[in-house]
N, C-alpha and C. Protein backbone atom coordinates (compact mmCIF):
# COMPACT_ATOMS: atom_id res chain seq x y z
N UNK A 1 -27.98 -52.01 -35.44
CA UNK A 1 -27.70 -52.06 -36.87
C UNK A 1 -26.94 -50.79 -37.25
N UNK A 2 -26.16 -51.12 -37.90
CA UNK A 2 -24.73 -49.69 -38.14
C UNK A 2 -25.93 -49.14 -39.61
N UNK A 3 -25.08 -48.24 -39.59
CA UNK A 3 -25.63 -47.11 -40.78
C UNK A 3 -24.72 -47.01 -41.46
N UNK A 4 -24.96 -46.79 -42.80
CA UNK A 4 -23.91 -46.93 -43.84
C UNK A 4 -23.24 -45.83 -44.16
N UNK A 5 -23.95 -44.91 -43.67
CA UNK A 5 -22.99 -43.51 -44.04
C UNK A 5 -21.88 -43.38 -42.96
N UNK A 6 -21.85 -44.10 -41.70
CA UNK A 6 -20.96 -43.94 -40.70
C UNK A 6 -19.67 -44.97 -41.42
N UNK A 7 -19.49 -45.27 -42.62
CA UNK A 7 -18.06 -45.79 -42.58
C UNK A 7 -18.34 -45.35 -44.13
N UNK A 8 -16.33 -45.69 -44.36
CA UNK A 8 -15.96 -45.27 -45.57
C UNK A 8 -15.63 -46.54 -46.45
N UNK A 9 -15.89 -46.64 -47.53
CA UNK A 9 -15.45 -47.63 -48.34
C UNK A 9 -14.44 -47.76 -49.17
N UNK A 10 -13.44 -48.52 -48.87
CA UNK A 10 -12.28 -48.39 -49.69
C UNK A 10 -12.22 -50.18 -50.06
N UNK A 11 -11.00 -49.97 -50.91
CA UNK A 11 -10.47 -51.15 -51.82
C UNK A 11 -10.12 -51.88 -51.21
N UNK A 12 -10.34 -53.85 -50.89
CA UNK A 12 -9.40 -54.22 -50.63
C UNK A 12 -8.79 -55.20 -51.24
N UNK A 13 -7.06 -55.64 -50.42
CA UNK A 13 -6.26 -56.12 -51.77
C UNK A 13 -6.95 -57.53 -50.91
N UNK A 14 -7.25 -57.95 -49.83
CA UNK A 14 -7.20 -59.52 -49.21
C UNK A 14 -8.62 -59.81 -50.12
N UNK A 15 -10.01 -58.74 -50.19
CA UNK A 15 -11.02 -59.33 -51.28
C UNK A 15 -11.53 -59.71 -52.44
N UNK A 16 -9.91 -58.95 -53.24
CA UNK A 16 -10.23 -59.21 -54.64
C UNK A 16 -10.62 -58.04 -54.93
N UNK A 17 -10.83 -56.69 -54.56
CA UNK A 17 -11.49 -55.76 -54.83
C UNK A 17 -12.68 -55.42 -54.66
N UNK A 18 -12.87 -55.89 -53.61
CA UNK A 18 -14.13 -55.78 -52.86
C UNK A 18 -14.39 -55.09 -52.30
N UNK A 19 -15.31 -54.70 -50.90
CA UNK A 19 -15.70 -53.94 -50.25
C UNK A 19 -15.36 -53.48 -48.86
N UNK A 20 -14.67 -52.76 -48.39
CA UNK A 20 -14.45 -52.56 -46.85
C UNK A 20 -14.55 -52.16 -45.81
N UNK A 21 -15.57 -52.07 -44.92
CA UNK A 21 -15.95 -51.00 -44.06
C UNK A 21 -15.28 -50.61 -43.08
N UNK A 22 -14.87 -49.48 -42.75
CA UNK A 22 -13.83 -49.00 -41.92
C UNK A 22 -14.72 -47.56 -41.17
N UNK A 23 -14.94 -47.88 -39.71
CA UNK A 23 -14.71 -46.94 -39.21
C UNK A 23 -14.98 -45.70 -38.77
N UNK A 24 -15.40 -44.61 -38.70
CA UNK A 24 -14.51 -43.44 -39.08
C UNK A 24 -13.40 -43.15 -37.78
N UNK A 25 -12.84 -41.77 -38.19
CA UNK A 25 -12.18 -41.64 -37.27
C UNK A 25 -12.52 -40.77 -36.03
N UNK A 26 -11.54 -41.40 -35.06
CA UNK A 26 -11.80 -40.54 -33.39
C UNK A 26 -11.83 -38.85 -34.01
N UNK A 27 -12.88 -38.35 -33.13
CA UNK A 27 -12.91 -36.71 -33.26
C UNK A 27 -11.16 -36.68 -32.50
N UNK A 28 -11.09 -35.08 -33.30
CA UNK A 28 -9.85 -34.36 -33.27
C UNK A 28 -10.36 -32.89 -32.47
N UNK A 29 -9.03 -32.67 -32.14
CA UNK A 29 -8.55 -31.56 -31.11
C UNK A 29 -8.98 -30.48 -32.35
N UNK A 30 -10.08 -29.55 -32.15
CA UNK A 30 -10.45 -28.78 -32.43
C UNK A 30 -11.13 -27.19 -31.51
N UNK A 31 -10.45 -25.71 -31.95
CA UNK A 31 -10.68 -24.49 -31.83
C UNK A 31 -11.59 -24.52 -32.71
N UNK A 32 -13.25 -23.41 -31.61
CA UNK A 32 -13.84 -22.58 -32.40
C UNK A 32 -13.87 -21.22 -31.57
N UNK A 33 -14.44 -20.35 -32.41
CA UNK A 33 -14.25 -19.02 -31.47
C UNK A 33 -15.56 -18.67 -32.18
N UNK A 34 -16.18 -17.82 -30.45
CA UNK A 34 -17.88 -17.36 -30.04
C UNK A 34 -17.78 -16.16 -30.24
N UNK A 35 -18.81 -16.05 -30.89
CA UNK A 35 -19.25 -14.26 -30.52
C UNK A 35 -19.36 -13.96 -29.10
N UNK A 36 -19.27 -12.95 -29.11
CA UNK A 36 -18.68 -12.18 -27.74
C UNK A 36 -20.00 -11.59 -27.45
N UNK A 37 -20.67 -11.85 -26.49
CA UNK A 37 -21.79 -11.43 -26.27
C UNK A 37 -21.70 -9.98 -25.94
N UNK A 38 -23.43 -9.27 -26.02
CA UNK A 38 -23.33 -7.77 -26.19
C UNK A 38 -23.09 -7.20 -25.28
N UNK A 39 -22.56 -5.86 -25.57
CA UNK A 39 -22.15 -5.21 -24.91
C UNK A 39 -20.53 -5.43 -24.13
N UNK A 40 -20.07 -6.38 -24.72
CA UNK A 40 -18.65 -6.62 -24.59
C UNK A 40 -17.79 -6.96 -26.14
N UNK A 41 -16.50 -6.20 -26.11
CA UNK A 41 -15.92 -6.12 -27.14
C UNK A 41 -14.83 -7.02 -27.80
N UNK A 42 -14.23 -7.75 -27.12
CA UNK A 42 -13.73 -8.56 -27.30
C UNK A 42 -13.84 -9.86 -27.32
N UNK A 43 -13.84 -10.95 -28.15
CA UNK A 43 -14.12 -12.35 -28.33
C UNK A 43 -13.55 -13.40 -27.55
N UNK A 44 -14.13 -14.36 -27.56
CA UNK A 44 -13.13 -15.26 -26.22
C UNK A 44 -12.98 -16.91 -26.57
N UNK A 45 -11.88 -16.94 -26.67
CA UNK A 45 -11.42 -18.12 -27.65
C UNK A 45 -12.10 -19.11 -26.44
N UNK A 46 -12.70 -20.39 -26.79
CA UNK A 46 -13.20 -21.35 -26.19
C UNK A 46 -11.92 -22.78 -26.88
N UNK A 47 -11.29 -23.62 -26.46
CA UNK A 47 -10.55 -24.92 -26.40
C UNK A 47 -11.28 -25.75 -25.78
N UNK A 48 -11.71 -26.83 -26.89
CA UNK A 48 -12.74 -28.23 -26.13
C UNK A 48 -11.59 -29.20 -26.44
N UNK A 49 -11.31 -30.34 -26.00
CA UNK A 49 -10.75 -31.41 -26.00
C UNK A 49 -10.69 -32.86 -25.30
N UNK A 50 -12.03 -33.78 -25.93
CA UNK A 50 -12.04 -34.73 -25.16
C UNK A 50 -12.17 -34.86 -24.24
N UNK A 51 -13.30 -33.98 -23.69
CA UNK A 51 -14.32 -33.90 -22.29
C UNK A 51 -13.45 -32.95 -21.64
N UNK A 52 -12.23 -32.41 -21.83
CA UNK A 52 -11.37 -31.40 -20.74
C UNK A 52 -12.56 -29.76 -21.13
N UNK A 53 -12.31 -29.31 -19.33
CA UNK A 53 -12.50 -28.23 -19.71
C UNK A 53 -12.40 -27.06 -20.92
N UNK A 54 -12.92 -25.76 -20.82
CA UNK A 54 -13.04 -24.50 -21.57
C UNK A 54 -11.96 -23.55 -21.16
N UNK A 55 -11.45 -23.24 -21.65
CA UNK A 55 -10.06 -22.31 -21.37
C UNK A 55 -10.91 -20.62 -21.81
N UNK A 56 -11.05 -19.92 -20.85
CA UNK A 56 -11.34 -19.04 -21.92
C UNK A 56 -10.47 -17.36 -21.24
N UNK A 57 -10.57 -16.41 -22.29
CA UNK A 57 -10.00 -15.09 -21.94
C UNK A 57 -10.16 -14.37 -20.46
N UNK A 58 -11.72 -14.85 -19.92
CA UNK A 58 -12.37 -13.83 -19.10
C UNK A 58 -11.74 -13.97 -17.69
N UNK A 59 -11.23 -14.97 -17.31
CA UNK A 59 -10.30 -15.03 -16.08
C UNK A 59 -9.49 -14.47 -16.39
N UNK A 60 -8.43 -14.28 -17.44
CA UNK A 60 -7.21 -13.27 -17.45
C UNK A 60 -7.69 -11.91 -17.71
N UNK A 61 -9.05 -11.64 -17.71
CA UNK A 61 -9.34 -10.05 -17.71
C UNK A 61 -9.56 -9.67 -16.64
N UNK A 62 -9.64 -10.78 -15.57
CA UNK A 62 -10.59 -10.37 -14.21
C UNK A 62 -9.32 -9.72 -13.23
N UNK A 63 -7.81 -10.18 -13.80
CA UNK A 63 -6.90 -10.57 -12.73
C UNK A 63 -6.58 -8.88 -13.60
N UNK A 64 -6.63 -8.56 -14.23
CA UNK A 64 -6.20 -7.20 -15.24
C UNK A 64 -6.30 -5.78 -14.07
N UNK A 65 -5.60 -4.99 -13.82
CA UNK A 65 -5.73 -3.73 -13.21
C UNK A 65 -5.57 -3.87 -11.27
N UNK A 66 -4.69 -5.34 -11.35
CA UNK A 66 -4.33 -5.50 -9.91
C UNK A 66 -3.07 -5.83 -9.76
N UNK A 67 -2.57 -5.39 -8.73
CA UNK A 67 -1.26 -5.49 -8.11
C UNK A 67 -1.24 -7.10 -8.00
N UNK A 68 0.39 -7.27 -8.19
CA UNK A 68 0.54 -8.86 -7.51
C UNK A 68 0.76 -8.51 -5.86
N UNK A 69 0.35 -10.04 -5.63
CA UNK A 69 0.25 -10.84 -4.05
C UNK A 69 1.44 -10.09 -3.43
N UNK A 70 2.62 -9.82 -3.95
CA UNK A 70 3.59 -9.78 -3.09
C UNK A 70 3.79 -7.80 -2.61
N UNK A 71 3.37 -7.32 -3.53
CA UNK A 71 3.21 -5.83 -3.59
C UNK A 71 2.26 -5.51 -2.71
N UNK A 72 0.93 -6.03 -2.50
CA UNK A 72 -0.14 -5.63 -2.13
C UNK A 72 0.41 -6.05 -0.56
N UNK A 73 1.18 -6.85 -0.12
CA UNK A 73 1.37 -7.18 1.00
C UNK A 73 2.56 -6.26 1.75
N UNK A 74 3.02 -5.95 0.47
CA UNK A 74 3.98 -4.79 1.35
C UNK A 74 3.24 -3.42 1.75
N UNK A 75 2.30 -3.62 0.35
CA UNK A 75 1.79 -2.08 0.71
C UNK A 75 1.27 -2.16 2.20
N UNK A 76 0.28 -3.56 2.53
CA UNK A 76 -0.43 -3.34 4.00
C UNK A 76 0.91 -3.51 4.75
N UNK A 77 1.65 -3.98 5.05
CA UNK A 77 2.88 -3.73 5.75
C UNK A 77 3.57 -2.47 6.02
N UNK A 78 3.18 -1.53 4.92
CA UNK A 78 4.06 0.34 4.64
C UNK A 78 2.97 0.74 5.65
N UNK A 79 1.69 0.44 5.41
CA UNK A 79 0.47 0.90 6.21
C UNK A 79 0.37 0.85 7.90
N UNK A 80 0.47 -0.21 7.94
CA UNK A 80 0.63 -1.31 9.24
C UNK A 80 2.08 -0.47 10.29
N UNK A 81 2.98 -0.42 9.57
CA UNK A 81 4.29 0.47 10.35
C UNK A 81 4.13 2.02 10.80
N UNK A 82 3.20 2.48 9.38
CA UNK A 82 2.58 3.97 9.34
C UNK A 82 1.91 3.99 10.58
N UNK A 83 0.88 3.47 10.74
CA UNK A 83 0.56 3.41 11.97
C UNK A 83 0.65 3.58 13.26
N UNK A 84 1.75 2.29 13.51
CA UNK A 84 1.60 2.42 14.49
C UNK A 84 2.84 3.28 14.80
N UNK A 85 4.02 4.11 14.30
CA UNK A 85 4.58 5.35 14.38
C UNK A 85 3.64 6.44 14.06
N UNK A 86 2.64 6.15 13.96
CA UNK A 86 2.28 7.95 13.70
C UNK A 86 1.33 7.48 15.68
N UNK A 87 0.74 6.59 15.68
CA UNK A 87 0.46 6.57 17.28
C UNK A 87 1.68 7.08 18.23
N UNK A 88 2.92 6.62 18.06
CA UNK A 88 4.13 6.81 19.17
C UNK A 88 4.34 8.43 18.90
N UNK A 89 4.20 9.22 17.61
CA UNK A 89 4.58 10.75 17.36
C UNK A 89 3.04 11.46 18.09
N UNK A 90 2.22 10.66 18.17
CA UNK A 90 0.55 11.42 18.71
C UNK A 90 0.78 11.46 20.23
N UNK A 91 1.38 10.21 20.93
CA UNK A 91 2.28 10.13 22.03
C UNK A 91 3.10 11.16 22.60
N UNK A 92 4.08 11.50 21.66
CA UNK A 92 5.44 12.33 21.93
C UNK A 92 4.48 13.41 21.96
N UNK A 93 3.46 14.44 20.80
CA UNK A 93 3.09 15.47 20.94
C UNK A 93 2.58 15.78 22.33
N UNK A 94 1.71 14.67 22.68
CA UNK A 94 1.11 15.35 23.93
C UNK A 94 1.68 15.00 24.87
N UNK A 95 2.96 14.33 25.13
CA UNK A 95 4.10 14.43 26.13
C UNK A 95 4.35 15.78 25.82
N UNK A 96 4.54 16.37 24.77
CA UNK A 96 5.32 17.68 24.82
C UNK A 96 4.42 19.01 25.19
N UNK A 97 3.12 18.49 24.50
CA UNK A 97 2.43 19.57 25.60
C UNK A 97 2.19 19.27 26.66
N UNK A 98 2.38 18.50 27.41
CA UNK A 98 1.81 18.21 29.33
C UNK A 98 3.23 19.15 29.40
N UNK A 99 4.76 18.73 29.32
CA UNK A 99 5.29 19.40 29.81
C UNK A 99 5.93 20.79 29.90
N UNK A 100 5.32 21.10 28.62
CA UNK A 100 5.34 22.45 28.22
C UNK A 100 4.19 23.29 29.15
N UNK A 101 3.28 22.83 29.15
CA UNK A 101 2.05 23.34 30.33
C UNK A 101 2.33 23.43 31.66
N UNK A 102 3.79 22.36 31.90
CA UNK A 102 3.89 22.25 33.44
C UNK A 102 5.20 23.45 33.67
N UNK A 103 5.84 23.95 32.32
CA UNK A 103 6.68 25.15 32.88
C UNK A 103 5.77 25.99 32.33
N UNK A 104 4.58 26.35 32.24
CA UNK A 104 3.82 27.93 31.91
C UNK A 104 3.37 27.60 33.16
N UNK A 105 3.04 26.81 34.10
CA UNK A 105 2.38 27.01 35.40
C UNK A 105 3.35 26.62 36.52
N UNK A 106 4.39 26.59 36.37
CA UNK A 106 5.34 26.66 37.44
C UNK A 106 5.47 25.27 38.23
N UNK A 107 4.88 24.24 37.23
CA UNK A 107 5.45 23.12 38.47
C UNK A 107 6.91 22.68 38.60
N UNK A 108 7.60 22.39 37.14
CA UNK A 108 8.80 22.48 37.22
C UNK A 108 9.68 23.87 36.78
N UNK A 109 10.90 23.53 36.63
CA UNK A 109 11.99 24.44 35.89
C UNK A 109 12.12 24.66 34.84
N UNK A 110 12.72 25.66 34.12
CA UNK A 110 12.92 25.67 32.84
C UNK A 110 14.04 24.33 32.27
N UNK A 111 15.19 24.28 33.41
CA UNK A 111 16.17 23.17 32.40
C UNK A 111 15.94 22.01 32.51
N UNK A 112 14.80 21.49 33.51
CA UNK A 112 14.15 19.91 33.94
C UNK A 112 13.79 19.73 32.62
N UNK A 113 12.18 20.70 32.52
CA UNK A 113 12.05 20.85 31.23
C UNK A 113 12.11 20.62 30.08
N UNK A 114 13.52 21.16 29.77
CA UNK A 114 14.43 21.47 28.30
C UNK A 114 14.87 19.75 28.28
N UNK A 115 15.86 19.36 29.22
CA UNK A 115 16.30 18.30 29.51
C UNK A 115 15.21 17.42 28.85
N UNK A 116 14.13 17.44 29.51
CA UNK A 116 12.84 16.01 29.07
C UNK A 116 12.66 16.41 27.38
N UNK A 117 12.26 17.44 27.21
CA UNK A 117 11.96 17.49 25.34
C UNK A 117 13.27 17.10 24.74
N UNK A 118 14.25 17.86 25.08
CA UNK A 118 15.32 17.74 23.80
C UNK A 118 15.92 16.08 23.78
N UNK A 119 15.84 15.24 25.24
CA UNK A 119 15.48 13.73 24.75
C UNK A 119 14.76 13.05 23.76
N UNK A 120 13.71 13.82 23.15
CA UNK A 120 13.00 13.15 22.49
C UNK A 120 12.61 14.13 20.95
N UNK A 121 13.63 14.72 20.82
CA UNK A 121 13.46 15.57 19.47
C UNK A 121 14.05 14.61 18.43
N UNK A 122 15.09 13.82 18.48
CA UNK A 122 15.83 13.01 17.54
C UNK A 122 14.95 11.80 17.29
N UNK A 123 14.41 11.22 18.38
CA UNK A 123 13.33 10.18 18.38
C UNK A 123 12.50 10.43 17.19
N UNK A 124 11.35 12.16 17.46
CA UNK A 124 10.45 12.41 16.44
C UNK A 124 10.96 12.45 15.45
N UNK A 125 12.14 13.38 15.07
CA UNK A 125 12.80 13.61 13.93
C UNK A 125 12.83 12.09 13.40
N UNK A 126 13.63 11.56 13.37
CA UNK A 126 13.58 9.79 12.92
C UNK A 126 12.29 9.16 12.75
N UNK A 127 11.13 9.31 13.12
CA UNK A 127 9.86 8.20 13.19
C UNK A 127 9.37 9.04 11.90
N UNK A 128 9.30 10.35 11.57
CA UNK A 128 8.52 11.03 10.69
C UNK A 128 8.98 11.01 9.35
N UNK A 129 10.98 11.30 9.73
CA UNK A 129 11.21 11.08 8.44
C UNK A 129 11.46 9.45 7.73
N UNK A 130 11.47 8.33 9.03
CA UNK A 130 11.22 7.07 7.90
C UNK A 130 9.82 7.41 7.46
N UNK A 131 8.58 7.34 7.98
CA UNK A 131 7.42 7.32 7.28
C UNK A 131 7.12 8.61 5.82
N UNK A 132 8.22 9.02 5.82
CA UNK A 132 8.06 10.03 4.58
C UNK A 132 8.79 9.50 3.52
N UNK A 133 9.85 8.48 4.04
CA UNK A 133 10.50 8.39 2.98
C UNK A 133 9.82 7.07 2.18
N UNK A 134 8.62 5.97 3.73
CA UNK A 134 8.08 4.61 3.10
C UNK A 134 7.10 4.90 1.79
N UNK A 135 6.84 6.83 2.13
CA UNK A 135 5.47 6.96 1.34
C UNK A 135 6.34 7.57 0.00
N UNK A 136 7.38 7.96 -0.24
CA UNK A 136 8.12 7.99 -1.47
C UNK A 136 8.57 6.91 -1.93
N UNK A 137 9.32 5.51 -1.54
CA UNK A 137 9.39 4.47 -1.70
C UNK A 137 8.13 3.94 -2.46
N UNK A 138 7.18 3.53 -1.48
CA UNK A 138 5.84 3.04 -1.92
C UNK A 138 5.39 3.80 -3.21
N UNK A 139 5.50 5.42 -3.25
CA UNK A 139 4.80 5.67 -4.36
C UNK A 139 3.55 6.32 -4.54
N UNK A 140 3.29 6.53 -2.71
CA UNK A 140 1.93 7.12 -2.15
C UNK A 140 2.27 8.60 -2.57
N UNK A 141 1.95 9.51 -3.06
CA UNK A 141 2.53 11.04 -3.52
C UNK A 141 1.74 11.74 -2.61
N UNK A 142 0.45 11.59 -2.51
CA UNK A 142 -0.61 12.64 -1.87
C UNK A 142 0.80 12.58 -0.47
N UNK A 143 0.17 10.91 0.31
CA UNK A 143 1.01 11.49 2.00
C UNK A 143 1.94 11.97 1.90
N UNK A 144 3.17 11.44 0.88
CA UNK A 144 4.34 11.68 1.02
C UNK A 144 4.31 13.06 0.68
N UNK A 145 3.50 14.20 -0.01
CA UNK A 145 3.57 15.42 0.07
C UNK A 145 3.23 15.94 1.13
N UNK A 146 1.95 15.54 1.88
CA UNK A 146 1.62 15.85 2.99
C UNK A 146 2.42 15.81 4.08
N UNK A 147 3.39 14.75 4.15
CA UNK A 147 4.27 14.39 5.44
C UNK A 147 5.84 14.98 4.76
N UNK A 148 6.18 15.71 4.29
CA UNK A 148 7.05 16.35 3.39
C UNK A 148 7.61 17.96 4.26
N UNK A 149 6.73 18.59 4.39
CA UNK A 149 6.67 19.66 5.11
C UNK A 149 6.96 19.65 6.35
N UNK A 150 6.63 18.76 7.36
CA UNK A 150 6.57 18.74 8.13
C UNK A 150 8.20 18.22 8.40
N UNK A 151 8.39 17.15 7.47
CA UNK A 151 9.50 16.43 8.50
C UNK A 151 10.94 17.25 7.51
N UNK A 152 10.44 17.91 6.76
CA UNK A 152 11.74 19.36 6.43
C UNK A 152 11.79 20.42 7.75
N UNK A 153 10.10 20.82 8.23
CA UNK A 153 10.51 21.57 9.64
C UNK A 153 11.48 21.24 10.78
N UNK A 154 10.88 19.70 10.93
CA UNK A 154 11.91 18.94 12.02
C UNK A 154 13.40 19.26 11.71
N UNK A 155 13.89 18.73 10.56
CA UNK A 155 15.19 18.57 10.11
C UNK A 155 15.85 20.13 9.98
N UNK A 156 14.96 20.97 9.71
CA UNK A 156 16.00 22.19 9.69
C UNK A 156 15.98 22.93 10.87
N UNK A 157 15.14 22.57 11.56
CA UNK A 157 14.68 23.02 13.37
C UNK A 157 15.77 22.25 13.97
N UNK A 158 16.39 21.42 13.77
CA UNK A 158 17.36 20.84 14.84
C UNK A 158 18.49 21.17 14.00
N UNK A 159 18.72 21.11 13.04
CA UNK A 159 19.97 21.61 11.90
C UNK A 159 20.29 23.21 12.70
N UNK A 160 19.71 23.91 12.61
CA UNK A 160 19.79 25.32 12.91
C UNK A 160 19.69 25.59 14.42
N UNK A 161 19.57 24.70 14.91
CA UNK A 161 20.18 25.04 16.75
C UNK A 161 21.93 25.73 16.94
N UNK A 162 21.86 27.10 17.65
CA UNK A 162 22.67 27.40 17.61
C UNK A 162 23.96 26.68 18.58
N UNK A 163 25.25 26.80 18.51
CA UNK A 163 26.21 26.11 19.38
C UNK A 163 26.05 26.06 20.06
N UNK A 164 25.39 27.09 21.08
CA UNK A 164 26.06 27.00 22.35
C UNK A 164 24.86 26.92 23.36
N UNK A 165 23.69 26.47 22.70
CA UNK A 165 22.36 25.87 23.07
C UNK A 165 22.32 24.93 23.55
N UNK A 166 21.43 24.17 24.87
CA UNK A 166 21.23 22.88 25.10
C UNK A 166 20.90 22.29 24.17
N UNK A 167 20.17 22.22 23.05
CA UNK A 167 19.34 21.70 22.73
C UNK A 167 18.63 22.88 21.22
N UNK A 168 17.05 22.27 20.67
CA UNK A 168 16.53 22.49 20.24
C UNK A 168 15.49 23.77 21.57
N UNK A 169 15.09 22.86 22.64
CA UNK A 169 14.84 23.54 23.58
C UNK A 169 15.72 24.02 24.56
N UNK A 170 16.00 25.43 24.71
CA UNK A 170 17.19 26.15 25.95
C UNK A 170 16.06 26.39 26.73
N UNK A 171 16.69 25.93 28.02
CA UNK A 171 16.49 26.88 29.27
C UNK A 171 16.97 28.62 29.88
N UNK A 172 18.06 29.10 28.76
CA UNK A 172 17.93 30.23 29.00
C UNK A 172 17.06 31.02 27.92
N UNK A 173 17.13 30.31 26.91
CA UNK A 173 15.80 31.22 26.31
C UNK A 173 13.91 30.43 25.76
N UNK A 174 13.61 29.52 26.41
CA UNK A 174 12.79 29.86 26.15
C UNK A 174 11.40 30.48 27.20
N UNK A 175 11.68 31.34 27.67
CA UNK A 175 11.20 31.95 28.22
C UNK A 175 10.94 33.80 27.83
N UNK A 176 12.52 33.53 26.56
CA UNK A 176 12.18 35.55 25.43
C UNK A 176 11.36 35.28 24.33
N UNK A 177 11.13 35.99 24.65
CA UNK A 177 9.95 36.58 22.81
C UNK A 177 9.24 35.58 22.87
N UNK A 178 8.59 34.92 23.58
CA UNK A 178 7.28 33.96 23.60
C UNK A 178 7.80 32.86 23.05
N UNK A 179 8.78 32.27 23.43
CA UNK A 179 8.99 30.95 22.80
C UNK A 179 8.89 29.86 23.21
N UNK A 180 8.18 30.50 24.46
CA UNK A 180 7.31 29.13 25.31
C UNK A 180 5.82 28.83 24.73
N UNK A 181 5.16 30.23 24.11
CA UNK A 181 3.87 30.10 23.72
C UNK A 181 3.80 29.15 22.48
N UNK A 182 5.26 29.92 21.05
CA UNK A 182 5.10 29.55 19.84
C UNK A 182 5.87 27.69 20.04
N UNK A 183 7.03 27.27 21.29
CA UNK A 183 6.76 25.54 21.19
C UNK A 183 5.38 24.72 21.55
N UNK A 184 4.14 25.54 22.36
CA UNK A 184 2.83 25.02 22.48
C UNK A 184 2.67 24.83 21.25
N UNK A 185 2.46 26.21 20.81
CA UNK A 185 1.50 25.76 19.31
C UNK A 185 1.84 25.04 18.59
N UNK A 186 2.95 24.72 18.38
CA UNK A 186 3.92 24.08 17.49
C UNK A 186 3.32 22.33 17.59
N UNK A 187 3.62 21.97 18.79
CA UNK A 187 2.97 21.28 19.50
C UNK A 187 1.63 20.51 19.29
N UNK A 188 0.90 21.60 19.33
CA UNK A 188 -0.27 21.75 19.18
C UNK A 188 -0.79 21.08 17.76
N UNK A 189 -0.18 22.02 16.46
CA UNK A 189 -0.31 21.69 15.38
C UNK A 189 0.08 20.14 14.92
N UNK A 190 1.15 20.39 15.25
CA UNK A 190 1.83 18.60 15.73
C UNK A 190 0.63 17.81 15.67
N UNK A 191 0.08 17.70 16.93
CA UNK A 191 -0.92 16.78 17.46
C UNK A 191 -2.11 16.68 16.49
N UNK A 192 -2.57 17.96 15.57
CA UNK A 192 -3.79 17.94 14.89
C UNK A 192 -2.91 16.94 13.39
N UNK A 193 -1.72 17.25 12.99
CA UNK A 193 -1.85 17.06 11.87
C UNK A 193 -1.78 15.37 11.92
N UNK A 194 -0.68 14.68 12.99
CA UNK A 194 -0.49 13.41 13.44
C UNK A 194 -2.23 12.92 13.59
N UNK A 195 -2.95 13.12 14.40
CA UNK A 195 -4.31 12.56 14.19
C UNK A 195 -5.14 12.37 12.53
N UNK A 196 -4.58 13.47 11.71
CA UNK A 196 -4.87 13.44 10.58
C UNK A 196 -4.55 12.56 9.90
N UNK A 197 -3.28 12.07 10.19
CA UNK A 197 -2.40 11.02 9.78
C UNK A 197 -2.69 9.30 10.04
N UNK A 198 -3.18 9.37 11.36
CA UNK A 198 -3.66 8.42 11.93
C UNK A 198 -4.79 8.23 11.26
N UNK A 199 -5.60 8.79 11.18
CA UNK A 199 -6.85 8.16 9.94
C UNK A 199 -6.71 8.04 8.90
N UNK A 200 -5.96 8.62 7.94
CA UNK A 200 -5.50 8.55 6.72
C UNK A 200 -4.70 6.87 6.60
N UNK A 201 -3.71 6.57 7.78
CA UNK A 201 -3.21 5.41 7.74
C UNK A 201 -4.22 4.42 8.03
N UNK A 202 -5.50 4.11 8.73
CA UNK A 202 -5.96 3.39 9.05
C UNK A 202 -6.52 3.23 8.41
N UNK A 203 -7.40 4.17 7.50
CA UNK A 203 -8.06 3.92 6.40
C UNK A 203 -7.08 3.03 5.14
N UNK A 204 -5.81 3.62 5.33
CA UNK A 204 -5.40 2.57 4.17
C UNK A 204 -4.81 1.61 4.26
N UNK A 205 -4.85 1.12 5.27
CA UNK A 205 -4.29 -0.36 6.03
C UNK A 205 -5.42 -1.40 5.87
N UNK A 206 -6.80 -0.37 6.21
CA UNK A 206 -8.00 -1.39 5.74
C UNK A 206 -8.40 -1.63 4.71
N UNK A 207 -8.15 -0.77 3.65
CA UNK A 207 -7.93 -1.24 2.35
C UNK A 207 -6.65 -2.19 1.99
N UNK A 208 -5.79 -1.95 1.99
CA UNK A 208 -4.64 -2.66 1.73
C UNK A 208 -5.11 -4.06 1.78
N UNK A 209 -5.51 -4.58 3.48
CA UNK A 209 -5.85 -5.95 3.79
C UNK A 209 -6.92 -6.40 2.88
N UNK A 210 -8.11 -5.13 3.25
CA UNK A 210 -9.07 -5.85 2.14
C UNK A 210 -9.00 -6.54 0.65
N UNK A 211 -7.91 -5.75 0.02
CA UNK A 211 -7.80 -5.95 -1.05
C UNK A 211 -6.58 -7.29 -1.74
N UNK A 212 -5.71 -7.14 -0.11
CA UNK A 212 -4.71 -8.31 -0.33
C UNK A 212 -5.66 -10.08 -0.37
């Protein structure tokens, strides 16, 4: 049995002016907006429509304070390259001290020597300064200050080789004024700061992924 308040009564012309029950009408596409529960400040519009889902703000707040997909993938990619060049420069260092150790103890010569390092000075020079320039690119400031110093030493250490030198390393001099001791240390330092590097990159390669 219908209820009389569920329809409207209007005129009609086919009754003579009679009585007509009509209806009402289909619900309409209607916005309301919720209080924002406590301790949060902003309100969050809710959209109902004919059984369709709730549209609401809190997914576009969640996505708020993150890199897009395509950034985050380069970054683990800047990471990922960092890597595994700062392994091949951890490489070169302690190539350069074995053979630096093998002319303080006389197994080889001084120009065998010279010959084997100054092969591989342009190599380092190049691996250090792309990774200085991925971390200015990228935007990383800490490494790229950190790896800054270093690969200005490289570049003005082979810039400033005099003419008539083999090399960065001579066989006629490094054997004056201790310049067999100060390419160890050199060396040396090399190797500590590259390991430094190597964790610093690994650590942020595992973030990177994690977060991609």
């Amino acid at each position: 049995m219908l209820k009389a308040a569920n329809f409207i009564n209007i005129p009609s012309a086919v009754s003579g002016g009679g009585v007509c029950l009509r209806p009402p009408l289909p619900p309409r596409l209607f916005v309301r907006q919720r209080r924002a529960p406590p301790g949060r400040k902003k309100n969050y519009i809710f959209q109902q429509a004919a059984g369709r889902g709730r549209v609401s703000g809190e997914g576009q707040r969640k996505g708020r304070g993150r890199l897009p997909g395509r950034e985050r993938r380069m970054e683990s990619v800047v990471f990922i390259f960092s890597l595994i060049d700062c392994c091949a420069l951890i490489f070169l260092s302690v190539y350069f001290i074995i053979t630096l150790s093998d002319l303080e103890c006389d197994y080889i010569n001084a120009r065998s020597c010279c010959s084997k390092l100054n092969k591989w000075v342009i190599p380092e020079l190049i691996g250090h300064t792309v990774v200085t320039v991925l971390m200015l690119i990228s935007l990383h400031w800490f490494i790229f200050l950190l790896n800054f110093p270093v690969a200005t030493w490289n570049i003005y250490r082979y810039i400033m080789v005099p003419s008539g030198n083999m090399g960065v390393f001579d066989p006629t001099e490094i054997h004056n004024r201790g310049q067999l001791k100060s390419h160890m240390k050199e060396a040396m330092i090399k190797l500590g700061f590259h390991l430094l590097c190597f964790f610093m990159y690994l650590y942020s390669m595992i973030l990177a992924l994690i977060n991609d």
